[in-house]
PDB file of N, CA and C in Angstrom:
ATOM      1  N   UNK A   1     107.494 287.957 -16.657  1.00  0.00           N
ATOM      2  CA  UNK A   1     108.809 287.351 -16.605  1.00  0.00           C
ATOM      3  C   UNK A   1     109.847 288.434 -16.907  1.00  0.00           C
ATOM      4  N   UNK A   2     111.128 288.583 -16.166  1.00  0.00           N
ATOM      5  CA  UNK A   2     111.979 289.101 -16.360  1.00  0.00           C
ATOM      6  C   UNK A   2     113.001 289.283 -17.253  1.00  0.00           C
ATOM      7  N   UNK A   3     113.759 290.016 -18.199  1.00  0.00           N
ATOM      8  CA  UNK A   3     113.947 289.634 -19.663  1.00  0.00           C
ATOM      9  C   UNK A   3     115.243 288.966 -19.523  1.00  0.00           C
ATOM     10  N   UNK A   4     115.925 288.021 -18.190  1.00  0.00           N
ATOM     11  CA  UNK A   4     116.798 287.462 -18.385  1.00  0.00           C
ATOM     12  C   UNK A   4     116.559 286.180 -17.444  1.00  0.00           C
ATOM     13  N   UNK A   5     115.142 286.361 -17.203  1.00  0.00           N
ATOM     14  CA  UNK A   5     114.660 284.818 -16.435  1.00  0.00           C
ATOM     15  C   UNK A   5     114.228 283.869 -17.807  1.00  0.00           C
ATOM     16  N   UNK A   6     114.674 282.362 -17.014  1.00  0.00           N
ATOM     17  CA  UNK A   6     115.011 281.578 -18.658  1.00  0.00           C
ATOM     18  C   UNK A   6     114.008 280.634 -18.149  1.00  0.00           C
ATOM     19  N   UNK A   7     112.833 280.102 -18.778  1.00  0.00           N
ATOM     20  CA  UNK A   7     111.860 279.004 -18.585  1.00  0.00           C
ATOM     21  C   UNK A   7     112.464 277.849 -18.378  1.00  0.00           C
ATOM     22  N   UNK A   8     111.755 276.727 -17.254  1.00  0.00           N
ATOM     23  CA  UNK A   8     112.729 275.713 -17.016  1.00  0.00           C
ATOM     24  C   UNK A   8     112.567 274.769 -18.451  1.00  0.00           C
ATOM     25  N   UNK A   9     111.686 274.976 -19.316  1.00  0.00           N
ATOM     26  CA  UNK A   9     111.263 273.808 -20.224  1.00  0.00           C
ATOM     27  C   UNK A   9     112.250 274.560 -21.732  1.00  0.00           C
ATOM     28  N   UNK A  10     112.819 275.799 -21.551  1.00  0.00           N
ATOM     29  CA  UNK A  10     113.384 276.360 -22.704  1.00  0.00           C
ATOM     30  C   UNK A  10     114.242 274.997 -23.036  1.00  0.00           C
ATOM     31  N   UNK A  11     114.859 274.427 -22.789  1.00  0.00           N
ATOM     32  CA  UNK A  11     116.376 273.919 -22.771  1.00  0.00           C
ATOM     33  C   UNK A  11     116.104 272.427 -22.804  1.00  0.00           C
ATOM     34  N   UNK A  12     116.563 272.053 -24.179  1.00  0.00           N
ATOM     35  CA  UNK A  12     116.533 270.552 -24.197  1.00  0.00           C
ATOM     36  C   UNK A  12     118.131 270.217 -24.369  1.00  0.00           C
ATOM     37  N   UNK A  13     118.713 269.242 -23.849  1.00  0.00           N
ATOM     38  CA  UNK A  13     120.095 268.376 -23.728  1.00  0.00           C
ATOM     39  C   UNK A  13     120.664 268.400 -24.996  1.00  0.00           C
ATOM     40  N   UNK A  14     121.653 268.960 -25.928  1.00  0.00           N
ATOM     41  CA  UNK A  14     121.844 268.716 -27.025  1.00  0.00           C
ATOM     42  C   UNK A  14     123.611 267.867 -27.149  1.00  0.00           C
ATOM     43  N   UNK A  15     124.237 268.193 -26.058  1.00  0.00           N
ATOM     44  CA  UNK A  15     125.689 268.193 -26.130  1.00  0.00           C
ATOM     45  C   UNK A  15     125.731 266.895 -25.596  1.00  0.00           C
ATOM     46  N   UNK A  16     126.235 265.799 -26.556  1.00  0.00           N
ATOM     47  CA  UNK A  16     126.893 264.467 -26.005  1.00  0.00           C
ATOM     48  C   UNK A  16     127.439 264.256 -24.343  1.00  0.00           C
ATOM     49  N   UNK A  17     127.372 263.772 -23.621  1.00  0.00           N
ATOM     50  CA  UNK A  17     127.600 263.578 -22.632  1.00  0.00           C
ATOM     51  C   UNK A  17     128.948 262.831 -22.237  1.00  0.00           C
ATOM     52  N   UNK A  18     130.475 263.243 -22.359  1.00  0.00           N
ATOM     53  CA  UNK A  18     131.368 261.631 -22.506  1.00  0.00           C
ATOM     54  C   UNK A  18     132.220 262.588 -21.794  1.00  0.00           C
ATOM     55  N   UNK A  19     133.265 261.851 -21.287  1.00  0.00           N
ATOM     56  CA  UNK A  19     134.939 262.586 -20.860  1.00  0.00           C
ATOM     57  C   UNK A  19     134.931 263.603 -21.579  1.00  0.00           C
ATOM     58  N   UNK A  20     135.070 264.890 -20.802  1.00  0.00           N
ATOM     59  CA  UNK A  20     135.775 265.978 -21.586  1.00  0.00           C
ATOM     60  C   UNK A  20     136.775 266.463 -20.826  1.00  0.00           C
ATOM     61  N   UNK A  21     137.918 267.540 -22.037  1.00  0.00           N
ATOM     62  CA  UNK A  21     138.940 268.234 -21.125  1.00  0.00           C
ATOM     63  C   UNK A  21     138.181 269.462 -20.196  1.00  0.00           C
ATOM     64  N   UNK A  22     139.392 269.606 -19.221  1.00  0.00           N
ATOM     65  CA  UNK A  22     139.202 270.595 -18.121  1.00  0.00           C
ATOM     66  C   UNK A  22     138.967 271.891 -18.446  1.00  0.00           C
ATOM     67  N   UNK A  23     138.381 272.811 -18.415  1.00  0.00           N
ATOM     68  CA  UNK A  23     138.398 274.463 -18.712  1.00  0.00           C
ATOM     69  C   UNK A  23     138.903 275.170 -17.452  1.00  0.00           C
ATOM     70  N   UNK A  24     139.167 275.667 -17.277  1.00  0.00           N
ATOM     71  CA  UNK A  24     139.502 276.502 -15.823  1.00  0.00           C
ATOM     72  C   UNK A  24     139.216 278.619 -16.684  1.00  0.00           C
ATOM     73  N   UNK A  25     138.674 278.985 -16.284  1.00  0.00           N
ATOM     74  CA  UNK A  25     138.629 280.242 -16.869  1.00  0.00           C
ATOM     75  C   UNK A  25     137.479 281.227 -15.810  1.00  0.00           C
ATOM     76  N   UNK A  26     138.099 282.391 -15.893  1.00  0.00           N
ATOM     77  CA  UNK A  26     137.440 283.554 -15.051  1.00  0.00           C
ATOM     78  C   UNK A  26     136.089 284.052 -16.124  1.00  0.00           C
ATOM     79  N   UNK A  27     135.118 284.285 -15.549  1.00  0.00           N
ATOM     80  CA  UNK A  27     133.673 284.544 -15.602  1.00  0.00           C
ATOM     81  C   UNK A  27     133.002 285.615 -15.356  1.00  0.00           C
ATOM     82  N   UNK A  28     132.856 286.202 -16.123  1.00  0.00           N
ATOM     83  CA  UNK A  28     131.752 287.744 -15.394  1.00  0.00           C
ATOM     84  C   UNK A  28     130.619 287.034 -14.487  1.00  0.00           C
ATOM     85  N   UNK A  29     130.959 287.687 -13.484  1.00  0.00           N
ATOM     86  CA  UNK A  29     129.742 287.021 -11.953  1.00  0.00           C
ATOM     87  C   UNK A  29     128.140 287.526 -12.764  1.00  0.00           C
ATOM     88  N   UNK A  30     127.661 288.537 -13.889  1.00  0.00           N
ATOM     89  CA  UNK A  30     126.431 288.645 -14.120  1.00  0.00           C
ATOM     90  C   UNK A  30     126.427 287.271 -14.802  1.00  0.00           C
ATOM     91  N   UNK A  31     127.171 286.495 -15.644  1.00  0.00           N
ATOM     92  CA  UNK A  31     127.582 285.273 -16.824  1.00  0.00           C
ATOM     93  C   UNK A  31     127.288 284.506 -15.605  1.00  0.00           C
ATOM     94  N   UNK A  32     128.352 284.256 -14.673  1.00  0.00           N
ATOM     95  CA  UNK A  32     127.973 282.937 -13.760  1.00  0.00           C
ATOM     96  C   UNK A  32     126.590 282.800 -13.253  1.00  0.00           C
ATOM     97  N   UNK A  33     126.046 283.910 -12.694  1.00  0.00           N
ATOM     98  CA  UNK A  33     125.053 284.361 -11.814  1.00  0.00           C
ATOM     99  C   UNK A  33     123.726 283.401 -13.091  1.00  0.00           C
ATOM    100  N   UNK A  34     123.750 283.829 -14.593  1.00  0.00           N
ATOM    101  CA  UNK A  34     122.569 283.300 -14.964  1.00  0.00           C
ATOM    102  C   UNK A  34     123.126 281.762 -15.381  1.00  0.00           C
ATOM    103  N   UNK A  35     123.998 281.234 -15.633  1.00  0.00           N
ATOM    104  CA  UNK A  35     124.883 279.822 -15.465  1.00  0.00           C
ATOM    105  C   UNK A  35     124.345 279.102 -14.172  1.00  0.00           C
ATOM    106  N   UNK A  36     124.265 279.832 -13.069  1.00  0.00           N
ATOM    107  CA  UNK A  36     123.667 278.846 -12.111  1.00  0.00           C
ATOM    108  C   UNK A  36     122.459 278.904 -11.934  1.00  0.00           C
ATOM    109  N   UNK A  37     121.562 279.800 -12.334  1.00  0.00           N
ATOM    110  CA  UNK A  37     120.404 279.893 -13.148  1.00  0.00           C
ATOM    111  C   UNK A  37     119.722 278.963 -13.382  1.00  0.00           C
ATOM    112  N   UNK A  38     119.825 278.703 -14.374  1.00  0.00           N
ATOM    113  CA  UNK A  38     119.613 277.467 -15.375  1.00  0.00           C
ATOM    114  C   UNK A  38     120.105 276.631 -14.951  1.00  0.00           C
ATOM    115  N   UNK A  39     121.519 276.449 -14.252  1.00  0.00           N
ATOM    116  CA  UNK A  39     121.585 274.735 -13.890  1.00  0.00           C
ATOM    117  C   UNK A  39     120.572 274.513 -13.134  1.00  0.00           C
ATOM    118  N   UNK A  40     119.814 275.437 -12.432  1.00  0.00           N
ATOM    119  CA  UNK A  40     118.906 275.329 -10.641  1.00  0.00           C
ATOM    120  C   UNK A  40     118.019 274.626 -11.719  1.00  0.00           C
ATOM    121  N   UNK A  41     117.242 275.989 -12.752  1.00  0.00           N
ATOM    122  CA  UNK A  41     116.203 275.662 -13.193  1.00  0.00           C
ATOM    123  C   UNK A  41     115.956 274.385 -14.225  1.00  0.00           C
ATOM    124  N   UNK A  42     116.921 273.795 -14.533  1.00  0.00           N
ATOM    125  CA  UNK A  42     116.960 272.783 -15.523  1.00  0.00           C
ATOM    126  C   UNK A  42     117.629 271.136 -14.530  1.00  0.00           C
ATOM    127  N   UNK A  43     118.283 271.318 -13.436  1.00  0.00           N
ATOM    128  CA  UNK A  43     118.500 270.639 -12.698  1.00  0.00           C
ATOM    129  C   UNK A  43     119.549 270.050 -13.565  1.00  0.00           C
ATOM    130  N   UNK A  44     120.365 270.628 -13.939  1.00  0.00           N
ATOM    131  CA  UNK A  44     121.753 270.172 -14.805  1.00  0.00           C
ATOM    132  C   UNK A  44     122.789 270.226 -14.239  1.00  0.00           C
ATOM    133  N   UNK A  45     123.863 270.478 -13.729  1.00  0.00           N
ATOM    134  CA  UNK A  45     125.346 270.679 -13.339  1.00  0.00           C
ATOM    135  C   UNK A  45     125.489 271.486 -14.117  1.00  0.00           C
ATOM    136  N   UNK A  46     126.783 272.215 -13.412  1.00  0.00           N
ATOM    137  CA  UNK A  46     126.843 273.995 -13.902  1.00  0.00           C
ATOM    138  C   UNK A  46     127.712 273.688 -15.187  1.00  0.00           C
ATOM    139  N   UNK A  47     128.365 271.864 -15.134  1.00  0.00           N
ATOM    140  CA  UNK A  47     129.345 272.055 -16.730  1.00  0.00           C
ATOM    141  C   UNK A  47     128.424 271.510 -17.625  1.00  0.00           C
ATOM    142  N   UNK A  48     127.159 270.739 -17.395  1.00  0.00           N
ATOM    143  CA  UNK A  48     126.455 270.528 -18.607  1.00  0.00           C
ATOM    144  C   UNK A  48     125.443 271.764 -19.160  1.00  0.00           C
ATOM    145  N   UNK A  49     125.651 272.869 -18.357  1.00  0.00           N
ATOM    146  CA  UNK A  49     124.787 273.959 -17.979  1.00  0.00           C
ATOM    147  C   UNK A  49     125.318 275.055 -19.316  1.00  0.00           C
ATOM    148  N   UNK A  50     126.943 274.881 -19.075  1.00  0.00           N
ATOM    149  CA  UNK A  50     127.869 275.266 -19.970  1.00  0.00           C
ATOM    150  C   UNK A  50     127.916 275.176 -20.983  1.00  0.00           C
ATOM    151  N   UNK A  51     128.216 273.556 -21.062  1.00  0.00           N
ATOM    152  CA  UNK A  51     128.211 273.346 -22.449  1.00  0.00           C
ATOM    153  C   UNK A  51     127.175 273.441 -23.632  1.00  0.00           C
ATOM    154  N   UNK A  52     126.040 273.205 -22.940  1.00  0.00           N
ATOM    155  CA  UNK A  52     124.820 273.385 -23.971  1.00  0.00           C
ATOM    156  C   UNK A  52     124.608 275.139 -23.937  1.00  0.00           C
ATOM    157  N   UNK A  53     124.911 275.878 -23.001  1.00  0.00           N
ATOM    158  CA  UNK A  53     124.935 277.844 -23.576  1.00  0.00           C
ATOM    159  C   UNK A  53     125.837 277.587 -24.581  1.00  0.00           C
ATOM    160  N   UNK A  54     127.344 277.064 -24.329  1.00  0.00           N
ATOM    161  CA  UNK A  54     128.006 277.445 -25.177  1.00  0.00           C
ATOM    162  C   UNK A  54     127.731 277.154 -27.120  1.00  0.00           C
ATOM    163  N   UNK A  55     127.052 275.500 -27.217  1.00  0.00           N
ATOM    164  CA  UNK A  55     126.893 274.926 -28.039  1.00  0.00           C
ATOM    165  C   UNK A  55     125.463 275.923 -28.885  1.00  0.00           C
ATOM    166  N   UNK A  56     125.092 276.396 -27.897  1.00  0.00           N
ATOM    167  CA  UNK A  56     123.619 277.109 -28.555  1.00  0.00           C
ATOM    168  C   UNK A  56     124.388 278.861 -29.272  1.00  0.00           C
ATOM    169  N   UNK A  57     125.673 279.526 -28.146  1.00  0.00           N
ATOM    170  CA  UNK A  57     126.093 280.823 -28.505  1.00  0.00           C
ATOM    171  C   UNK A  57     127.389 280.054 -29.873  1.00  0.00           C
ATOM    172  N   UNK A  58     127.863 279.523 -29.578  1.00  0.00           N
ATOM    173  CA  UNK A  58     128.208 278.879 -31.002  1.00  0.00           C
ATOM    174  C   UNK A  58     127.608 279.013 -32.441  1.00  0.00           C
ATOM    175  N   UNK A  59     126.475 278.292 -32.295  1.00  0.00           N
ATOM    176  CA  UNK A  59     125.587 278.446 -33.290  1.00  0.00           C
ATOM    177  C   UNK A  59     124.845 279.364 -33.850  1.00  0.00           C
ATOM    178  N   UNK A  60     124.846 280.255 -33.040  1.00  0.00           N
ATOM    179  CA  UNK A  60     124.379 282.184 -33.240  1.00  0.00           C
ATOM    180  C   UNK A  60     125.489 282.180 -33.902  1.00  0.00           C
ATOM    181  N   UNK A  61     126.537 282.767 -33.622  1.00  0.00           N
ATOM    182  CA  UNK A  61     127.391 283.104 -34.122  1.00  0.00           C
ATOM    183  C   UNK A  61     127.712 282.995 -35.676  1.00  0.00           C
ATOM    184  N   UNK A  62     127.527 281.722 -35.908  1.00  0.00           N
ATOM    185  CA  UNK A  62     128.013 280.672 -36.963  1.00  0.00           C
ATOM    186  C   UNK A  62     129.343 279.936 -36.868  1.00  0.00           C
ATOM    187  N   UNK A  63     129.424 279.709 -35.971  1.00  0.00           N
ATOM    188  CA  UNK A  63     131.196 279.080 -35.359  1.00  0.00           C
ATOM    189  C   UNK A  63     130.353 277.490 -35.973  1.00  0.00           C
ATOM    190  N   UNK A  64     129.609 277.208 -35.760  1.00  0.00           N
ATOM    191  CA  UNK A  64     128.795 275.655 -35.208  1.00  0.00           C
ATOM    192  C   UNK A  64     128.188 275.699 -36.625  1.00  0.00           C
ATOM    193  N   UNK A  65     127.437 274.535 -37.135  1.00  0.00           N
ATOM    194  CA  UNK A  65     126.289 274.579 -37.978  1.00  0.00           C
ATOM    195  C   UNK A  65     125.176 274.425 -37.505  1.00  0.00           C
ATOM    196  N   UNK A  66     123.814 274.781 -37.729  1.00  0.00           N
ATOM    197  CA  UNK A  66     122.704 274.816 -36.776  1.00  0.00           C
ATOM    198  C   UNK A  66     122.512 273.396 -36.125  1.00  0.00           C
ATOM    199  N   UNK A  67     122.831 272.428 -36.671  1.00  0.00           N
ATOM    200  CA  UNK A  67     122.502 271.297 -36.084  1.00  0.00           C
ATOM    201  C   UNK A  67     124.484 270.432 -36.313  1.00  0.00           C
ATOM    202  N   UNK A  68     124.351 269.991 -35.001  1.00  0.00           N
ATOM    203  CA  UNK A  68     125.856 269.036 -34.985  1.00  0.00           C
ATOM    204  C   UNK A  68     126.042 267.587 -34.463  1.00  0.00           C
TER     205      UNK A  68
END
């Protein structure tokens, strides 16, 4: 496996699913490129695809608490 190919079973649903606001924002095409990635491989939409990277790079960080 390639060290930026992502297993389809890595990724379980963590981010509530309801109305959210709009984002509109420019993307490094290597960022999009593995974003559509994972939506293929997880069969998600590229904004629920989003939100759960983001909710997981959140939580690296410590922006998030490990569990929310």
């Amino acid at each position: 496996m390639q060290k930026n190919e992502i297993r389809k079973n890595d990724l379980q649903a963590e981010v509530y699913r309801e109305p959210r606001k709009h984002l509109s924002c420019m993307v490094h095409g290597d960022l999009m490129q593995l974003l559509r990635q994972v939506a293929r491989q997880q069969r998600w939409s590229l904004s629920r695809t989003t939100d759960e990277i983001l909710l997981r790079g959140f939580r690296v960080t410590g922006h998030l608490p490990e569990e929310s």
